[in-house]
Protein backbone atom coordinates (compact mmCIF):
# COMPACT_ATOMS: atom_id res chain seq x y z
CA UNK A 1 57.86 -136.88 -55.21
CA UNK A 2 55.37 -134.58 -53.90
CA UNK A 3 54.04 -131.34 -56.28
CA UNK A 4 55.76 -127.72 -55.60
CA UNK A 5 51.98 -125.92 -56.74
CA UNK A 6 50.88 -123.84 -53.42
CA UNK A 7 47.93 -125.00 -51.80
CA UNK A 8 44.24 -123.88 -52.90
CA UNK A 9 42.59 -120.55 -50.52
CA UNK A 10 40.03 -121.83 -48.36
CA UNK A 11 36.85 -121.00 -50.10
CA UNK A 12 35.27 -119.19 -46.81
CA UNK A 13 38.18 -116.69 -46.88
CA UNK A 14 37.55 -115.98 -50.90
CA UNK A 15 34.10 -115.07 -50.35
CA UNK A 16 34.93 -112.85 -47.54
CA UNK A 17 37.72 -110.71 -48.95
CA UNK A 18 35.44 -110.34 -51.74
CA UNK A 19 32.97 -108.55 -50.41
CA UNK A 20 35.40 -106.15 -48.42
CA UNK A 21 36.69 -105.41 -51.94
CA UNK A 22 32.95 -104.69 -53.13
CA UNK A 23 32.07 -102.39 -50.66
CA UNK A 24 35.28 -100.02 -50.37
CA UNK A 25 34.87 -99.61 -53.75
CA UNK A 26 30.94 -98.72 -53.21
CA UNK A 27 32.34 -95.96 -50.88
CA UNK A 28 34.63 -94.98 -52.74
CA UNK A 29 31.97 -94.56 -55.70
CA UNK A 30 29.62 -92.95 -53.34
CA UNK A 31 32.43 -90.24 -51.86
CA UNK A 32 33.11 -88.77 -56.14
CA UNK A 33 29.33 -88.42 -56.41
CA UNK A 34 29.00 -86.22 -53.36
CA UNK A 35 32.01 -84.20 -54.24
CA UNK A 36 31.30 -83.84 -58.37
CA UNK A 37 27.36 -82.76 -57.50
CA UNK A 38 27.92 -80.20 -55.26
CA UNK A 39 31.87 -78.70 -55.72
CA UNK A 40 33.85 -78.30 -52.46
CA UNK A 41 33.21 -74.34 -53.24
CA UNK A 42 29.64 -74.24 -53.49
CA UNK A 43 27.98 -70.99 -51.91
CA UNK A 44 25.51 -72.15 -49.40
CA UNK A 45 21.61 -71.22 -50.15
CA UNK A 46 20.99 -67.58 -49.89
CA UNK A 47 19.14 -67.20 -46.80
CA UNK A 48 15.03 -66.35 -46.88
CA UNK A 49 13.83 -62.39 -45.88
CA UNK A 50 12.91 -63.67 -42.43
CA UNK A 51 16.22 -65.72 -41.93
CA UNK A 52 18.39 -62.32 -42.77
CA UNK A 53 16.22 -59.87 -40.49
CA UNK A 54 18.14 -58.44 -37.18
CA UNK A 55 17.62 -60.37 -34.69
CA UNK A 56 16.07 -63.60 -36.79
CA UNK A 57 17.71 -66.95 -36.52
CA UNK A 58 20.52 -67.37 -39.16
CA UNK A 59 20.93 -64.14 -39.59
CA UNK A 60 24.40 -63.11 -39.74
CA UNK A 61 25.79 -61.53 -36.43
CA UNK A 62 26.57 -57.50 -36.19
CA UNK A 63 25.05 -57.37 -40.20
CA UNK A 64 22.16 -55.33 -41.06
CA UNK A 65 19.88 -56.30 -43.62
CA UNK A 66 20.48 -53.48 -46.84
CA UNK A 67 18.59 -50.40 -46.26
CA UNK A 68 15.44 -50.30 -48.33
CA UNK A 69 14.20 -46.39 -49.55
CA UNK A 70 11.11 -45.45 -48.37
CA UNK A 71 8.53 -43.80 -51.04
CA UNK A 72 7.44 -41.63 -48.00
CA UNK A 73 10.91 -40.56 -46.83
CA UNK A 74 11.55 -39.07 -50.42
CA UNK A 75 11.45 -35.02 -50.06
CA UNK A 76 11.44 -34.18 -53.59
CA UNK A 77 7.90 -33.40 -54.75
CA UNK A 78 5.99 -34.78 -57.19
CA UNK A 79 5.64 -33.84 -60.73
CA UNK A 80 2.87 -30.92 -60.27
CA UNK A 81 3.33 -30.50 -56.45
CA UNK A 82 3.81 -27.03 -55.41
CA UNK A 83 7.27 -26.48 -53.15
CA UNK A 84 6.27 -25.58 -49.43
CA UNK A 85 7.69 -22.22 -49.54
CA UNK A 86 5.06 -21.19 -52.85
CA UNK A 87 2.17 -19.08 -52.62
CA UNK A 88 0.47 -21.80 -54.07
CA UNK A 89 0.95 -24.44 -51.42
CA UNK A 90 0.42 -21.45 -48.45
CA UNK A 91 -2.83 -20.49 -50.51
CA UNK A 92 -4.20 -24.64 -50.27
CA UNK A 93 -3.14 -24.47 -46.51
CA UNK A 94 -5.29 -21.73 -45.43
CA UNK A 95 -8.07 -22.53 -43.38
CA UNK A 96 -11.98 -22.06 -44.84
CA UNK A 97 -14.78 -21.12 -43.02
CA UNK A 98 -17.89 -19.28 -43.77
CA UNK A 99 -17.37 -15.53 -43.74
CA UNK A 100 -18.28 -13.73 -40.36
CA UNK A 101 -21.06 -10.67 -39.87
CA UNK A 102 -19.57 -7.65 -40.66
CA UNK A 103 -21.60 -5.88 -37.82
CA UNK A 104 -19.46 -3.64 -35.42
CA UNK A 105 -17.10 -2.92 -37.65
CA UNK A 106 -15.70 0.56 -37.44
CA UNK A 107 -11.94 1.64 -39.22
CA UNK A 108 -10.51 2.89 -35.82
CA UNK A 109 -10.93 -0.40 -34.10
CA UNK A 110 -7.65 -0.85 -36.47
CA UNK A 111 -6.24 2.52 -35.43
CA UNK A 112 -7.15 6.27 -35.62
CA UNK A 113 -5.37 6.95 -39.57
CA UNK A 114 -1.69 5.88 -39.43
CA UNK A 115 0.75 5.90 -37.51
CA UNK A 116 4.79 5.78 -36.91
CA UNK A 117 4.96 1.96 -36.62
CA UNK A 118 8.61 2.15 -36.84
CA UNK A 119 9.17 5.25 -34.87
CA UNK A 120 11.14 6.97 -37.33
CA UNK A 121 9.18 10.07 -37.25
CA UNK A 122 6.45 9.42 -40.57
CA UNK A 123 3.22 7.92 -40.10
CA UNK A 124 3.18 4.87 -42.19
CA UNK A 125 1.25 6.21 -45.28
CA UNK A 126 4.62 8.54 -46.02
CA UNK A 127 6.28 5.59 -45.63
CA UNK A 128 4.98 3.61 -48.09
CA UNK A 129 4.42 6.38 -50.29
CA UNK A 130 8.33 6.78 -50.43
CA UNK A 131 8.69 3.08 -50.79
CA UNK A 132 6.51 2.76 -53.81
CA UNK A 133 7.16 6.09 -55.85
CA UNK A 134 10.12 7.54 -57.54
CA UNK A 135 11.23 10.78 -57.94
CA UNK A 136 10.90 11.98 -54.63
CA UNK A 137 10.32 15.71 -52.77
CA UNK A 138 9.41 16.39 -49.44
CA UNK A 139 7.88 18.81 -47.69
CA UNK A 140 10.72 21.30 -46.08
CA UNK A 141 11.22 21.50 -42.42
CA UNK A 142 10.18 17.36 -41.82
CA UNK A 143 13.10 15.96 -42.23
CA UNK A 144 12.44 14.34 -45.61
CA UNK A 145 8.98 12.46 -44.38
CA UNK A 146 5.77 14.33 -46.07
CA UNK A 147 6.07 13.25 -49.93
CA UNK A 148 4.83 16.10 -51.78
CA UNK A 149 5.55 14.65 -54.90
CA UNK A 150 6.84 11.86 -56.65
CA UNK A 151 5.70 8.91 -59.77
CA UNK A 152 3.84 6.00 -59.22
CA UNK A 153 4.10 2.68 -61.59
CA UNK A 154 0.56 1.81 -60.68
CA UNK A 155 0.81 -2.06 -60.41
CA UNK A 156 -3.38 -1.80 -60.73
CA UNK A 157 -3.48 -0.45 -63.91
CA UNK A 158 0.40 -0.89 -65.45
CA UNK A 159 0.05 2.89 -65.73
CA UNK A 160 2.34 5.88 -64.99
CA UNK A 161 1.02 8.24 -62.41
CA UNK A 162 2.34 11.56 -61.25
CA UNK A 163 1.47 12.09 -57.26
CA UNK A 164 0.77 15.97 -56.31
CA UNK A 165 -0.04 16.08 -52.50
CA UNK A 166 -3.15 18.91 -52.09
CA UNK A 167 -6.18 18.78 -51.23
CA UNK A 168 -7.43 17.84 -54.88
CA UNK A 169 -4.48 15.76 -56.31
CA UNK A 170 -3.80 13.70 -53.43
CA UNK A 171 -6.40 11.41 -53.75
CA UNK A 172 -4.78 10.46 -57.14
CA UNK A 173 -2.41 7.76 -55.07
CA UNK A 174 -4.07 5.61 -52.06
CA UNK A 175 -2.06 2.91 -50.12
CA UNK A 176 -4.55 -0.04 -50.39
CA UNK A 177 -4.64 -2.73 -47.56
CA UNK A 178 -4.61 -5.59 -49.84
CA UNK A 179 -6.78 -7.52 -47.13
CA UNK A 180 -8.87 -5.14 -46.40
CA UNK A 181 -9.88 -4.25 -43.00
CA UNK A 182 -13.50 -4.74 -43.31
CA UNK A 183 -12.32 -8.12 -44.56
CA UNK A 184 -10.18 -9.27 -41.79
CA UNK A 185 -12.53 -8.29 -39.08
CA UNK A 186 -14.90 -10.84 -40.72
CA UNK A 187 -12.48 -13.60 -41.30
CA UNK A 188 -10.93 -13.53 -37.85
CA UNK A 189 -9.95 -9.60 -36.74
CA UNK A 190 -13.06 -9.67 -34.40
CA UNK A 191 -10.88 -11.96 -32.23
CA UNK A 192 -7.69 -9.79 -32.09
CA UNK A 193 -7.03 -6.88 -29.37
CA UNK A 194 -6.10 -3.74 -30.51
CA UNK A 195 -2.55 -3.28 -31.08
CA UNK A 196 -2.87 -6.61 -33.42
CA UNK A 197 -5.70 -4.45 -35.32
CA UNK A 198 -3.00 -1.43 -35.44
CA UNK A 199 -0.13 -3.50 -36.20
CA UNK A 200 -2.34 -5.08 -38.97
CA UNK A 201 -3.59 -1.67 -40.35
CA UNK A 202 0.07 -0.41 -40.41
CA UNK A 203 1.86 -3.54 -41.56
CA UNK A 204 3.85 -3.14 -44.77
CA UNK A 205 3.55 -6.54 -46.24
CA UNK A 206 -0.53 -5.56 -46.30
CA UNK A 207 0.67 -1.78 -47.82
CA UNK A 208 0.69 -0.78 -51.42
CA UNK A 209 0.44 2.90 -53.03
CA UNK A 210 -1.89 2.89 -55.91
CA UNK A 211 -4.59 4.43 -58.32
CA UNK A 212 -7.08 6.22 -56.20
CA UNK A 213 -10.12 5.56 -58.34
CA UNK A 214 -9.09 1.67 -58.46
CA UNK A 215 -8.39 1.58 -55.20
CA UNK A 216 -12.09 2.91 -54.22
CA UNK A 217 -13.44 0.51 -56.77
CA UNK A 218 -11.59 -2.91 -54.93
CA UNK A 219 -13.71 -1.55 -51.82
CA UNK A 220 -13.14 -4.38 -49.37
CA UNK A 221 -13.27 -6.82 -52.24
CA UNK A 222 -11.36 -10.25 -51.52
CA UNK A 223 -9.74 -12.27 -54.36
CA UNK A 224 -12.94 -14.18 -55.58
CA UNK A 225 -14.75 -10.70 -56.01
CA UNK A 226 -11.93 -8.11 -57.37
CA UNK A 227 -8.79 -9.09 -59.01
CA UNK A 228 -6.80 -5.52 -60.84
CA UNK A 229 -7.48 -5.29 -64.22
CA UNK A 230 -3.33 -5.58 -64.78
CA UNK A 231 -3.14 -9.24 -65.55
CA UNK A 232 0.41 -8.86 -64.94
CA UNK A 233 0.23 -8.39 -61.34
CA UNK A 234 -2.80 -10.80 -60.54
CA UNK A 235 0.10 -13.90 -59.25
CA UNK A 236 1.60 -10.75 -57.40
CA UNK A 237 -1.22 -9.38 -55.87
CA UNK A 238 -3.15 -12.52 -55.23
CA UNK A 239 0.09 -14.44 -53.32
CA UNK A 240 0.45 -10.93 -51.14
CA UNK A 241 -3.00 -11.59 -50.13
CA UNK A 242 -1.84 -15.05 -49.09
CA UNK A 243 1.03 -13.75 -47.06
CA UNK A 244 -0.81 -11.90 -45.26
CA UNK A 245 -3.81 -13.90 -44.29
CA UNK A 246 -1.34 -16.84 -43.86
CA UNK A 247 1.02 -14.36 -41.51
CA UNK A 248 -1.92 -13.45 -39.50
CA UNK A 249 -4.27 -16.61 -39.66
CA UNK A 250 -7.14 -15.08 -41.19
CA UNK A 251 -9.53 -17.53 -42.62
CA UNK A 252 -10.93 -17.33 -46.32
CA UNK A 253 -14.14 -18.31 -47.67
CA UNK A 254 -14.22 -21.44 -49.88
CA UNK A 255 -14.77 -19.14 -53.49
CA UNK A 256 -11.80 -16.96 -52.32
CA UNK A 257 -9.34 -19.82 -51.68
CA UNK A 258 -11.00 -21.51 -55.12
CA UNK A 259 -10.09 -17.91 -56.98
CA UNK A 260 -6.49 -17.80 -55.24
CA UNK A 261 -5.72 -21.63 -56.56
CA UNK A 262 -6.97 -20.82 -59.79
CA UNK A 263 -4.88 -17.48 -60.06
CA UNK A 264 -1.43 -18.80 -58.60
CA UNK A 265 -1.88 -21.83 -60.66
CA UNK A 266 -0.31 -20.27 -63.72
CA UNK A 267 2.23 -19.10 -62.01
CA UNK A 268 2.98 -22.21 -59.51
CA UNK A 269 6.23 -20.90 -58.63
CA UNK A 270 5.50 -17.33 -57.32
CA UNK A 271 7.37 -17.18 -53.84
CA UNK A 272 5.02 -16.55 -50.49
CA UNK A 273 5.66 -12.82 -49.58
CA UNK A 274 7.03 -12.51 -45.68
CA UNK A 275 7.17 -9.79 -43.44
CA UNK A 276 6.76 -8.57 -39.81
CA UNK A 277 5.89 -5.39 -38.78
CA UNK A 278 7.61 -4.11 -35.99
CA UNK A 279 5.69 -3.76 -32.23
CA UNK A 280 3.34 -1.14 -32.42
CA UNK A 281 1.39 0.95 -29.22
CA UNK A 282 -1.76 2.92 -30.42
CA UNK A 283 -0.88 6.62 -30.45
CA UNK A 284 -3.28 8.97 -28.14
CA UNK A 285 -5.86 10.93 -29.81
CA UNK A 286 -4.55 14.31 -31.01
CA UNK A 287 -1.19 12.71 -31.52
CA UNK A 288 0.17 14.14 -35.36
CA UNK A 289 1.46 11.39 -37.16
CA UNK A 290 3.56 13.22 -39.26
CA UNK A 291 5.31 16.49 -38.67
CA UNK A 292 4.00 19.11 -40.35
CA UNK A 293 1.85 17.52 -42.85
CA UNK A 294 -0.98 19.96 -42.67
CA UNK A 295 -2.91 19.94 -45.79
CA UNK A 296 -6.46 18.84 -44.57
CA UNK A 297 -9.10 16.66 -46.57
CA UNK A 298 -11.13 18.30 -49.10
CA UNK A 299 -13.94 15.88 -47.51
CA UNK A 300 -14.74 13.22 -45.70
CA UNK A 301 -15.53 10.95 -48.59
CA UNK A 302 -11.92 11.58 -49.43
CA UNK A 303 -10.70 11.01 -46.06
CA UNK A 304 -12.41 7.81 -46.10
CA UNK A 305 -10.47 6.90 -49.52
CA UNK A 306 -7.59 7.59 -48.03
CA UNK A 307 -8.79 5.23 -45.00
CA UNK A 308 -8.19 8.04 -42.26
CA UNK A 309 -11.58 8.71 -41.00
CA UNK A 310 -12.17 9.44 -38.54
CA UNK A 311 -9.36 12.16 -38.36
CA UNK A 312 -9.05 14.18 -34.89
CA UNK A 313 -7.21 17.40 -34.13
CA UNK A 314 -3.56 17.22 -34.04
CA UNK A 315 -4.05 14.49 -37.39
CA UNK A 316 -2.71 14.40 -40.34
CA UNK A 317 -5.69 15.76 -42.78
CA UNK A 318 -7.71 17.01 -40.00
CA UNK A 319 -10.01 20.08 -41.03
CA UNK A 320 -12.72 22.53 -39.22
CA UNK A 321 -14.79 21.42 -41.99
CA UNK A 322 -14.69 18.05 -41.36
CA UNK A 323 -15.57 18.19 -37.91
CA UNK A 324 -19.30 19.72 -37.80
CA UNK A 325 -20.51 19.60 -34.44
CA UNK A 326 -16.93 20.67 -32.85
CA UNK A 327 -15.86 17.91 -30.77
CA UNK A 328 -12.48 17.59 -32.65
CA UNK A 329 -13.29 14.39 -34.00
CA UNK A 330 -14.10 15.23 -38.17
CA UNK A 331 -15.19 12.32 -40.10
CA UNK A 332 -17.28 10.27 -37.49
């Protein structure tokens, strides 16, 4: 009887099914690793500073880069820096040159006295005098314009003065150009025409009513060669005389702008003053400033003080005895 045991496999057909067996499970092996060293959720590599620029290849369409702040777009200053708008910072800005000769100049290139810049009837040393003083009378009869009297808080001295107008008390109170004129025609003036010089003369921001005596003694001093003896006032003072030179483009010489730094530097935050004076046309010769204001100068020294000379008939101050050979013009 025959045996019921199957047959034996071939042995070529063993070998073969063994190695199909081998290498699915080498796949199969190779397919985990992949998947365990990586993680179906890994981020991809972030991509390099060139990669992510506009326009760069791989960078990520209609996505800008983050915006980066730039050290020079930063306004704020820096610890120390003066603010544009300081007297300080106008004072650095102001251009330096070598002072000018002072040859030619003469006080009515700026104007013959003062005059009604505004037009409302006073010449502009009333003006100022009623801006600066307190306690106020006026002379009857000109429509309250000639101060006869009133006090001045000198901001020269820090003193209290008491203004008398006559012919010997007036020359207690001066209105100081705080650039003085012989000072702006040599830092620049020379250049200007004639209503600038008037306009200059006249201008308020470049006005201030104070001690006579001190006044005489600042001659045409700039701020490296007269500073008033108030300490108080020196940022004041000093940061008007940058207003104005800055207003009007005057130059100053390298000691004054080295004395205005040094002055406004203890008090770094002291505002640039402003101003405009209004449009001014030189009056004609004879024309009175001021209505009624008839008290003449004692002399010409104190019509110079006062920074009116030369005074002609029909001015404020004007005397006989002031004009010596008779040509109407006192003071020459």
């Amino acid at each position: 009887m025959d045996d019921a045991r199957p047959s034996a496999r071939p042995a070529g057909t063993t070998r073969g099914l063994t190695a199909w067996v081998a290498g699915l499970a080498l796949t199969l092996l190779a397919g985990c690793g992949a998947v365990g060293s990586a993680g179906p959720l890994a981020a991809p590599p972030a991509p390099s500073a060139a990669e992510s620029a506009p326009g760069s290849p791989g960078a990520e369409p209609g996505r800008s880069p983050s915006p980066t702040r730039s050290a020079s777009a930063d306004p704020t200053p820096s610890p120390g820096e003066p603010a544009a708008a300081t007297a300080l910072a106008a004072a650095r800005e102001l251009e330096v040159k070598g002072r000018a000769p002072r040859t030619g100049y003469e006080r009515e290139l700026f104007g013959s006295g003062w005059v009604d810049t505004d037009r409302n009837g006073c010449d502009t040393r009333n003006d100022i005098l009623a801006r600066d003083l307190t306690d106020l009378t006026y002379r009857p009869g000109t429509r309250a314009c000639v101060v006869t009297s009133g006090t001045l808080a000198d901001p020269f001295s820090g003193e209290t003065i008491d203004f008398v107008r006559g012919n010997e008390t007036s020359t207690a109170v001066q209105v100081d150009h705080v650039v003085a004129l012989s000072d702006a025609w040599q830092k620049g003036a020379q250049q200007w025409d004639g209503e600038t010089r008037v306009r200059f003369a006249n201008d308020p921001l470049n006005l201030l009513a104070v001690d006579g005596p001190l006044n005489g003694q600042k001659g045409d001093g700039d701020t490296a060669t007269w500073l008033p003896p108030h300490r108080p006032f020196r940022c004041a003072y000093v940061a008007r005389q940058v207003g104005v030179k800055h207003a009007y483009g005057l130059w100053v010489t390298q000691a004054e702008q080295d004395a205005m730094v040094r002055v406004l530097t203890d008090c770094p935050e002291e505002p640039l003053p402003t101003g405009a004076a209004p449009e001014v046309t030189a009056p004609a010769a004879g024309t009175p400033a001021a209505p009624g204001d008839d008290v003449p100068y004692a002399s010409c020294r104190e019509a110079r003080a006062a920074g009116a000379a030369p005074v002609r008939v029909g001015d404020p101050g004007y005397g006989r005895h002031l004009d010596g050979d008779g040509d109407g013009v006192g003071c020459e």
